[in-house]
Protein backbone atom coordinates (compact mmCIF):
# COMPACT_ATOMS: atom_id res chain seq x y z
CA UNK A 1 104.15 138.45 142.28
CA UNK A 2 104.61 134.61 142.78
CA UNK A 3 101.66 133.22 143.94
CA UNK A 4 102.65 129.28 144.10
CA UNK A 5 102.66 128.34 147.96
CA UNK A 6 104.72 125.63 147.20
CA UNK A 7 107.58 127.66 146.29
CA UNK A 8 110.51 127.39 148.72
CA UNK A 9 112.87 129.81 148.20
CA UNK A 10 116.00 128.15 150.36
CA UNK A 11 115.20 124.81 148.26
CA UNK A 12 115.38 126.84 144.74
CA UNK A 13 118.92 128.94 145.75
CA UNK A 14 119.97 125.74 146.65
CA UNK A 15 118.75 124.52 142.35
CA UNK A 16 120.08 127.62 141.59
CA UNK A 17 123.64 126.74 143.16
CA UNK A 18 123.16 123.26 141.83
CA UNK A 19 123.18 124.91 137.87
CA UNK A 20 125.69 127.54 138.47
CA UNK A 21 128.38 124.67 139.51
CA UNK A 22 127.33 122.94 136.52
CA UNK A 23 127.76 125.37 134.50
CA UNK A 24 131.59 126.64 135.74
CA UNK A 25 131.96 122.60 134.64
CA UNK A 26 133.60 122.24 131.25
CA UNK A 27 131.81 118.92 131.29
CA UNK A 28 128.23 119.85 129.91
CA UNK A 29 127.36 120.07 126.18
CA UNK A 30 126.37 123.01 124.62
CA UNK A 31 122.78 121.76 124.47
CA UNK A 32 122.99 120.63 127.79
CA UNK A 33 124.48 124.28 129.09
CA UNK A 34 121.74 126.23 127.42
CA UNK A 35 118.96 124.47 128.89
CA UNK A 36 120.66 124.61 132.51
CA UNK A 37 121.11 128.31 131.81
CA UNK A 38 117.39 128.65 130.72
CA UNK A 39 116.21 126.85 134.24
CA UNK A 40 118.79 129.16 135.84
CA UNK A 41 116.92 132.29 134.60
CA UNK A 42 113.81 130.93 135.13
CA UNK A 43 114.50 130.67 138.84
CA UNK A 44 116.13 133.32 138.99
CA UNK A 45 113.11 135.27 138.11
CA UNK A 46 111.17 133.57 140.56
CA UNK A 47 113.56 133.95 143.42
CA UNK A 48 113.63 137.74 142.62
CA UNK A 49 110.00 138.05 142.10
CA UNK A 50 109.75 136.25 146.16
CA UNK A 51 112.25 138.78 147.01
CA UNK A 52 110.20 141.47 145.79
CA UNK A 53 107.54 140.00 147.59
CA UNK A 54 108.92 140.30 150.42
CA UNK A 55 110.58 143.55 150.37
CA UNK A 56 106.68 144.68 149.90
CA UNK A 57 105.30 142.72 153.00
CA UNK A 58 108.05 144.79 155.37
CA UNK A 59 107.75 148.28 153.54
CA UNK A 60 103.83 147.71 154.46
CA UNK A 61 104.89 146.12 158.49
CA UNK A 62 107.22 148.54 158.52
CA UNK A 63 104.63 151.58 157.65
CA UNK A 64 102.11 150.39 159.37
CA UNK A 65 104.52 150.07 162.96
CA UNK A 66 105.79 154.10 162.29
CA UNK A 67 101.68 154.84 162.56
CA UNK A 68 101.26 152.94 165.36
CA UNK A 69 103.78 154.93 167.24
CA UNK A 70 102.88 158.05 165.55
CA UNK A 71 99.33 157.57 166.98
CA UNK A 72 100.24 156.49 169.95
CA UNK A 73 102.52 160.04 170.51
């Protein structure tokens, strides 16, 4: 799990977006492509890992709400 606070996850989509265009661009150099494409991955690992994150946080909400209103039956 990502444990940086600072991460914002709308701000690195909007990175990721940022390196995909450049990439579709015949413009870069190879050099140039392969280290977007490494930052790509590299965010795209930590944009999946907040997703995961939260996925976890609402399985748990979302538990923990079903026993509330199993109790309260």
């Amino acid at each position: 799990m990502t444990t940086d606070k600072s991460f914002e996850f709308e701000t690195a989509m909007s990175e990721l977006e940022k390196i995909v265009t450049a990439l579709e661009g015949e413009s870069e150099s190879l050099e140039k492509s392969l280290s977007l494409f490494e930052s790509g991955m590299k965010l795209t690992d930590s944009l999946r890992s907040h997703l995961d994150e939260a996925e976890q946080r609402i399985r748990v909400l979302t538990a923990n709400a079903a026993e509330e209103i199993e109790s309260e039956s």
